[in-house]
Structure formats: structure tokens, C-alpha cells
Protein backbone atom coordinates (compact mmCIF):
# COMPACT_ATOMS: atom_id res chain seq x y z
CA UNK A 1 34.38 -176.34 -55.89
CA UNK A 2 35.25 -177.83 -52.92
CA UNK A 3 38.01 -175.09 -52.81
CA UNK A 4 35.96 -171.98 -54.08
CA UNK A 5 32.97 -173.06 -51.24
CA UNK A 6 36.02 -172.48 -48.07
CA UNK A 7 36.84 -169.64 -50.12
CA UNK A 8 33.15 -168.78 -50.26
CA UNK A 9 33.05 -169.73 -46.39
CA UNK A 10 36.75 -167.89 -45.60
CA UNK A 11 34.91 -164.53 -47.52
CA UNK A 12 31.72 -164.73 -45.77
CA UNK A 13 33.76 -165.49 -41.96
CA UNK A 14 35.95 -162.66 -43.35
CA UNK A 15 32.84 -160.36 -44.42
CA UNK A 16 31.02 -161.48 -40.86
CA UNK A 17 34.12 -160.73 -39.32
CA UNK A 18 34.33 -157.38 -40.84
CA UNK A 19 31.27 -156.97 -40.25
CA UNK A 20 31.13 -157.28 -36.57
CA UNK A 21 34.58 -155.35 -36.45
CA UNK A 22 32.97 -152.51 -38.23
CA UNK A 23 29.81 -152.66 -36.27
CA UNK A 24 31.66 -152.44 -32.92
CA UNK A 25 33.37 -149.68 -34.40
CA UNK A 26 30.28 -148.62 -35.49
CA UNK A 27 28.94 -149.08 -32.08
CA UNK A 28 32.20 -147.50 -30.38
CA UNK A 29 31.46 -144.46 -33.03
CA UNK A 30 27.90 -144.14 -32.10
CA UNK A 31 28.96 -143.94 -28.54
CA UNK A 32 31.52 -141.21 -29.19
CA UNK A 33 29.56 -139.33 -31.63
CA UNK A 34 26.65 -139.40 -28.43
CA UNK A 35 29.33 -138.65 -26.33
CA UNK A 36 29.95 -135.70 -28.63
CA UNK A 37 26.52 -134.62 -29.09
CA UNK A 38 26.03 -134.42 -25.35
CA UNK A 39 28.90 -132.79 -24.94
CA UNK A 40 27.84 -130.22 -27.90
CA UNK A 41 24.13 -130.01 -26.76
CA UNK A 42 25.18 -129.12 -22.63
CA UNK A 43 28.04 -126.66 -25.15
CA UNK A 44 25.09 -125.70 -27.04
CA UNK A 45 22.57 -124.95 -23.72
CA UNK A 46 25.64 -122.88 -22.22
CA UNK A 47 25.93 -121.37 -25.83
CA UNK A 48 21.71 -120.24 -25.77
CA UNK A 49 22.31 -119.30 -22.18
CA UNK A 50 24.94 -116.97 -23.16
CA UNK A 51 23.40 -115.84 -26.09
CA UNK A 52 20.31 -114.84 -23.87
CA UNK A 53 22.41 -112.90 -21.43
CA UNK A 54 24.20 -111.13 -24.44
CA UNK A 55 20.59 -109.98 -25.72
CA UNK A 56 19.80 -109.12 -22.04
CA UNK A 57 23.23 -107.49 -21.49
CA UNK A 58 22.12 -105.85 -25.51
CA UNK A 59 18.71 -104.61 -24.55
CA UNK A 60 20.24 -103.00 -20.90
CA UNK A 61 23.38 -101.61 -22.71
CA UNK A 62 21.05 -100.05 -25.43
CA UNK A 63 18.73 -98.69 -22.77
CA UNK A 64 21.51 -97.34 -21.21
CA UNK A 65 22.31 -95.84 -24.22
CA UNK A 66 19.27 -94.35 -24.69
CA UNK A 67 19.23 -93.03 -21.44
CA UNK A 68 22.54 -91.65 -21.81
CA UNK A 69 21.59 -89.85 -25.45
CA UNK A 70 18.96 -88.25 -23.26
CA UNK A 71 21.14 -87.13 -20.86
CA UNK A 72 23.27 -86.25 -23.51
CA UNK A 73 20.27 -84.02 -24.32
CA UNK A 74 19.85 -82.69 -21.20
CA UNK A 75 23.42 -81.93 -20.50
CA UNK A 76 23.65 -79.58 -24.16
CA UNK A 77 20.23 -78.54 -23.13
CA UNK A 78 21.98 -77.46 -20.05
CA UNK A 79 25.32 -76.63 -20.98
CA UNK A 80 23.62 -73.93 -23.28
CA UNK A 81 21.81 -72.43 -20.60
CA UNK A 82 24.93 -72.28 -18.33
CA UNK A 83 27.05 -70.78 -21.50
CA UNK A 84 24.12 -68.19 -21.59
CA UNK A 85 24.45 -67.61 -17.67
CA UNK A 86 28.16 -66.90 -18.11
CA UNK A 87 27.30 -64.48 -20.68
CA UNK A 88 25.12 -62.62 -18.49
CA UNK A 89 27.77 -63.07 -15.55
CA UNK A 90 30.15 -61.98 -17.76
CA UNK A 91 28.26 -58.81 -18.67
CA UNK A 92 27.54 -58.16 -14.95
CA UNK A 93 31.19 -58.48 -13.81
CA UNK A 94 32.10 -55.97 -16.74
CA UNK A 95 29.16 -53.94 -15.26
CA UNK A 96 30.44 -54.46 -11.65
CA UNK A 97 34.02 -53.34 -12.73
CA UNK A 98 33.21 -50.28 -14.25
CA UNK A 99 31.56 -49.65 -11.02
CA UNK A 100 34.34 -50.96 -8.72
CA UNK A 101 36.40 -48.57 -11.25
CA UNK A 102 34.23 -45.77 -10.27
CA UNK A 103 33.89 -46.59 -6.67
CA UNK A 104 37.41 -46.63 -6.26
CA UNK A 105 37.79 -42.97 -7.93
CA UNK A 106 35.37 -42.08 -5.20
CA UNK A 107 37.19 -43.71 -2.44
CA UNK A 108 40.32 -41.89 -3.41
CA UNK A 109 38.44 -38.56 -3.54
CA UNK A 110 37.13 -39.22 -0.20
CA UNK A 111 40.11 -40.49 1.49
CA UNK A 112 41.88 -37.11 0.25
CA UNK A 113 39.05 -35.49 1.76
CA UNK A 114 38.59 -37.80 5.29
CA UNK A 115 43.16 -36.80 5.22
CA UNK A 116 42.28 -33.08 4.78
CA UNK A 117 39.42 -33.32 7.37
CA UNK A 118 41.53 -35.44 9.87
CA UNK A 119 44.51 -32.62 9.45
CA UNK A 120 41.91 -30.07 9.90
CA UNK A 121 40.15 -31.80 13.06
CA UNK A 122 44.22 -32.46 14.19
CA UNK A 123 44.41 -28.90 14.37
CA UNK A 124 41.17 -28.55 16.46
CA UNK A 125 42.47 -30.84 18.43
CA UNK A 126 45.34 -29.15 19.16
CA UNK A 127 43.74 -25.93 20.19
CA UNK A 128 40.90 -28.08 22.24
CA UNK A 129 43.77 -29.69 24.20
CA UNK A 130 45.32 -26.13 24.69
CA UNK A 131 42.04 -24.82 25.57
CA UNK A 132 41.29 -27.30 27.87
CA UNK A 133 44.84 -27.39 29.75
CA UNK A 134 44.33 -23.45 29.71
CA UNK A 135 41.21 -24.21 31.56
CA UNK A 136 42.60 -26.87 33.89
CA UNK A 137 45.09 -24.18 34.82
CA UNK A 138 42.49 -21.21 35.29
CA UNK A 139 40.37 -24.06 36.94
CA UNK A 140 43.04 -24.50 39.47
CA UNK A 141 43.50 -21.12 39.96
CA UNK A 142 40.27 -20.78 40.38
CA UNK A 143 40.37 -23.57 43.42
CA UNK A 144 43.05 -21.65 45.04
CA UNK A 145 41.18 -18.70 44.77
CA UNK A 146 38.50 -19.86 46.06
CA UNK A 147 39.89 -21.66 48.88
CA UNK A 148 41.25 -18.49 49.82
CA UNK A 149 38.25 -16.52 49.76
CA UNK A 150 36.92 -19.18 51.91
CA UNK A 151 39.89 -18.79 54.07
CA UNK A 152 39.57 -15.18 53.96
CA UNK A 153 35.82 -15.07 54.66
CA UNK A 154 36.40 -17.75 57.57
CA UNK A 155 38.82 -15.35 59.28
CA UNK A 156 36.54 -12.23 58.48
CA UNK A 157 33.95 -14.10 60.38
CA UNK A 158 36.32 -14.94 63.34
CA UNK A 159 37.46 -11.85 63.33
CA UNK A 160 33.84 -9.97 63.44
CA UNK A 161 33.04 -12.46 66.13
CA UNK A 162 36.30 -11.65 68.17
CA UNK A 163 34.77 -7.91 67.69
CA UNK A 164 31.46 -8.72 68.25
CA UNK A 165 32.65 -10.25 71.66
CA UNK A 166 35.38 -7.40 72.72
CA UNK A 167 32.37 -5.16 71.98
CA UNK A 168 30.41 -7.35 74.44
CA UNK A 169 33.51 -7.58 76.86
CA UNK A 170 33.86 -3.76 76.21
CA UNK A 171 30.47 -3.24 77.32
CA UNK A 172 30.53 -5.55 79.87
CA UNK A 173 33.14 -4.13 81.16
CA UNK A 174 31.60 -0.29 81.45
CA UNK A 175 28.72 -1.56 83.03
CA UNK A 176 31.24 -3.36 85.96
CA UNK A 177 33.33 -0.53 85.95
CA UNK A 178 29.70 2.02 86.42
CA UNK A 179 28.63 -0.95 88.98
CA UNK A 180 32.02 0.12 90.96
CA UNK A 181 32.15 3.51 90.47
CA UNK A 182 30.66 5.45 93.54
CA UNK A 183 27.87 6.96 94.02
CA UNK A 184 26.21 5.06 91.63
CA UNK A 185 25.14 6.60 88.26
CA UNK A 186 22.94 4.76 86.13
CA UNK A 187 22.84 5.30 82.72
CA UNK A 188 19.97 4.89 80.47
């Protein structure tokens, strides 16, 4: 027996040893799986936080959304009523150019009418600027002739003073010659 109790004692130091070799790797394992879960819990917290910002980020984006289906709205609501505008402007520019069509007809009409008028008032023209050179001319005639009747009436009145004066000298000289004359006469 003495043989089976250091077998006994060699198993039992053997199961001790095993023992204590499993529970420091027991211990070592502990550590590491703590290790772990720390490192998965702070993973985890960064996980939540990320999860919360995707819900934020979730709730804006679907906000967003929402506010772009209502724009969405708004812009069809709007894009009708500009698609009905450019109906009407449509209708008015067919409007305008059957009136610029029309206009234009006129315009020719009257620009035949403003050439015939402008030939007509040419030819006015024409007899105005003969009429008035005519005038010039008789004008000018007129000057000379008139300068010569001043002439004229300017030598008439010399001339009727030059006779007024020999009338006076005339007389004049009677009376000096009826002062010399002897025995006096005196007329009256």
C-alpha cells in the first residue's frame, strides 16, 4: 500500500498541481475574458452611441423627407400652375402674332402710302424751292429797283432844290439887276 499511498500522494500533487495550473489559467482567462468584456462594453457604448446618432441621423433624414414630399407637393402644385401660365402665354403670343401679322400688313400699307406722300411732298418741294429762288430773284430785283427809285427820287430832290435855288438866284438876280437899273422902277 505503501506504493498505491505515493501513488495516491503523486495523483493528488498531480491533481493540486493541475489544479493550480488550471486555476492560473483560469485566472489568466478571467483576466482576458475582463479584458474582453471591457473592451466589448467601451465597443458596445461606441456601438449605442452610434446607434443613437443613426436614429437621430433617421428621425432628421425622415423629416427631411417629409419636408421634401411637401415640397414635392408644392413644386407639382406649382409646376401645374406654371404649365397653366404657359398655356395662357401661349394663347396670348398666338394672339399677339396674329396681331403683329396684322400690324405688319398695316405698316406695309402705310409705308406705301408715307413713299407716295414723300414723292408727292418731293414734288412740292421742288416747286417751293423754285418758287422761292423765283422770289429771291424778283426779291433782288426788287432791291435794285428800289435802290434806284431811291436814287432817282434823291436826285429829283437835288435837282428841285438846284431849281428851287436858280429860281431864288433868278430872282435874286432881277431884283439886283432892277436895284441897278436907272431911274429906279419898283415893282410890286
Amino acid at each position: 500500500m505503501a506504493g498505491r499511498g505515493s501513488d495516491s500522494k503523486k495523483q493528488l500533487l498531480s491533481l493540486i498541481r493541475n489544479f493550480a495550473t488550471e486555476k492560473s489559467d483560469g485566472e489568466r482567462r478571467v483576466v482576458t475574458l475582463r479584458k474582453q468584456i471591457a473592451k466589448l462594453s467601451s465597443e458596445l457604448s461606441v456601438v449605442y452611441e452610434e446607434l443613437e446618432k443613426a436614429k437621430r441621423c433617421k428621425e432628421i433624414v425622415e423629416q427631411d423627407l417629409n419636408g421634401f414630399q411637401v415640397q414635392l407637393m408644392l413644386s407639382e402644385a406649382s409646376n401645374q400652375t406654371l404649365e397653366a401660365r404657359v398655356s395662357l402665354i401661349k394663347d396670348h403670343i398666338s394672339a399677339v402674332e396674329s396681331d403683329l401679322e396684322t400690324l405688319k400688313c398695316e405698316e406695309a400699307a402705310l409705308r406705301e402710302q408715307f413713299f407716295h406722300n414723300m414723292l408727292h411732298m418731293n414734288g412740292k418741294i421742288s416747286t417751293l424751292l423754285e418758287v422761292i429762288s423765283q422770289i429771291a430773284k424778283e426779291n433782288e430785283e426788287y432791291q435794285a429797283e428800289t435802290k434806284n427809285y431811291k436814287n432817282v427820287q434823291q436826285q429829283l430832290i437835288d435837282c428841285e432844290r438846284k431849281v428851287s435855288l436858280m429860281g431864288m438866284i433868278v430872282m435874286q438876280t432881277k431884283e439886283l439887276l432892277d436895284l441897278t437899273i436907272y431911274p429906279y422902277k419898283y415893282s410890286i
